[in-house]
Protein backbone atom coordinates (compact mmCIF):
# COMPACT_ATOMS: atom_id res chain seq x y z
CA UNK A 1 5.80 7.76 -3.83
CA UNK A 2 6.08 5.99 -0.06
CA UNK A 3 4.81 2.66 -0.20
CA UNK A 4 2.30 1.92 2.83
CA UNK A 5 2.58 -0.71 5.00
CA UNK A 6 -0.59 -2.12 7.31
CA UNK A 7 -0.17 -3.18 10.39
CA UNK A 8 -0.89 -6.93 9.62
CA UNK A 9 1.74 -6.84 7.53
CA UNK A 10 4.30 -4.82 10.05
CA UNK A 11 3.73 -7.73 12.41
CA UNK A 12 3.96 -10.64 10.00
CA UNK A 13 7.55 -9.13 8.19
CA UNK A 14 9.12 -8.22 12.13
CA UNK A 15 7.82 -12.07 13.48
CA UNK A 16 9.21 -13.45 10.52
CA UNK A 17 13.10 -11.88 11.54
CA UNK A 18 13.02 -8.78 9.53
CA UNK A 19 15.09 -6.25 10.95
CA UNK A 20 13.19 -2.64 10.66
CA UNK A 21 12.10 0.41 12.79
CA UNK A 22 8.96 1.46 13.78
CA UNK A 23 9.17 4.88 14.11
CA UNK A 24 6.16 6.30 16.26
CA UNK A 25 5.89 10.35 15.48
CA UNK A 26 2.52 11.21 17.44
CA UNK A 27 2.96 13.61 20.88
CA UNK A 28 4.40 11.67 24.32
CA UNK A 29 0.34 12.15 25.36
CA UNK A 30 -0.71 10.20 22.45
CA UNK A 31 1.98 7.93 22.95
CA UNK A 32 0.65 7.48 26.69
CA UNK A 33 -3.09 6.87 25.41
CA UNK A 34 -1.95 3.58 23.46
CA UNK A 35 1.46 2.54 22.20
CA UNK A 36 2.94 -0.33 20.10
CA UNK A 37 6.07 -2.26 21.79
CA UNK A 38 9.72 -1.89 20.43
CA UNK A 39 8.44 1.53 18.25
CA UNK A 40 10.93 4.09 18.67
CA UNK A 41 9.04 7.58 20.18
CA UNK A 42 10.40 10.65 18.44
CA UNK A 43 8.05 13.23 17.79
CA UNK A 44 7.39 14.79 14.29
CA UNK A 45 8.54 17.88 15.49
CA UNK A 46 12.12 16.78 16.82
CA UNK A 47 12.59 14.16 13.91
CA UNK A 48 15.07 16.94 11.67
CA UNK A 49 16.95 17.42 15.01
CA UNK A 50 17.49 13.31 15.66
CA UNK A 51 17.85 11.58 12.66
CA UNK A 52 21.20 10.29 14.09
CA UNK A 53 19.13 7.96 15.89
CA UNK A 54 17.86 6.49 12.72
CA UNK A 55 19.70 3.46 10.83
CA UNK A 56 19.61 5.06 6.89
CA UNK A 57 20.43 1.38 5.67
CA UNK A 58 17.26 -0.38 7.92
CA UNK A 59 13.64 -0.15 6.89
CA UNK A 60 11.79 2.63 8.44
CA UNK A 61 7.90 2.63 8.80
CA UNK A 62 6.61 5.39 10.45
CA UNK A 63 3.25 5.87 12.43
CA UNK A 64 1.20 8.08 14.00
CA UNK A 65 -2.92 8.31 14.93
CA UNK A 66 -4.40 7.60 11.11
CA UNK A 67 -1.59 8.27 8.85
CA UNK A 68 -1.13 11.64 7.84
CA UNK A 69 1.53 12.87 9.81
CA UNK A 70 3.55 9.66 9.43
CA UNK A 71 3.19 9.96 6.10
CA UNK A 72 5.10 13.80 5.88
CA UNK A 73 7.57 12.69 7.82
CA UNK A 74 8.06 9.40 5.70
CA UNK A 75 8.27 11.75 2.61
CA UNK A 76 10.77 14.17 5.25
CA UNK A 77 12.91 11.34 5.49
CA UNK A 78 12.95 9.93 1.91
CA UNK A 79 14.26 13.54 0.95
CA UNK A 80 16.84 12.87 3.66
CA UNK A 81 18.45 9.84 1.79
CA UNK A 82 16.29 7.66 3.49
CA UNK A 83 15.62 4.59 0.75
CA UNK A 84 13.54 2.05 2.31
CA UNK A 85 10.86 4.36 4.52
CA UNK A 86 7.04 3.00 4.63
CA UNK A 87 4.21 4.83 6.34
CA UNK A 88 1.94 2.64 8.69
CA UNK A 89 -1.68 2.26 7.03
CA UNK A 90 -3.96 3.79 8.78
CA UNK A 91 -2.18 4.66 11.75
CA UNK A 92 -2.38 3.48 15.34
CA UNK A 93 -5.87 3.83 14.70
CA UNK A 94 -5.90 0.65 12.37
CA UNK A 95 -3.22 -1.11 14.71
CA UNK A 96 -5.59 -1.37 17.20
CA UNK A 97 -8.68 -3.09 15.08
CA UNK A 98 -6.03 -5.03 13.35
CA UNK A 99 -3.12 -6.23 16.04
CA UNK A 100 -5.14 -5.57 19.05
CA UNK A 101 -9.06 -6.58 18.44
């Protein structure tokens, strides 16, 4: 099962010195509509081809609009050897009523 993570919760763990890596999967036009500073932009469609540029050993929580895609490619990268993957609540979606309201 991949845990899920809200956005509240993102922000509080990264403020408070955790070291992990937003991973933001939605398309570069999504990315353009509304982003989330420090996330790291790959595409759910390139992630098999860049995993390289993921740390396996640092906590990975992955987003997209709502959730659903993030939450495949959480599951992608658990079956990769990824151990400590999370899949942002509700997407960037919930970021913004959460973080940004």
């Amino acid at each position: 099962m991949i845990p899920e993570m809200t956005p509240t919760e993102f922000v509080r763990r990264r403020d408070s010195g955790e070291e992990m890596t937003l991973l933001d999967v939605r398309e570069p036009s999504e990315v353009a509509e509304a982003s989330v500073p420090g996330a790291l932009h790959i595409p759910m469609a390139q992630v098999p081809h860049r995993l390289q540029e993921l740390d396996p050993g640092r906590e990975v929580v992955v987003l997209c609009r709502s959730g659903g895609r993030s939450f495949q490619v959480a599951m992608y990268l658990r079956q990769q050897g990824f151990e400590r993957v999370a899949n942002l609540q509700g997407g960037i979606l919930q970021w913004r009523r959460e973080i940004e309201d």
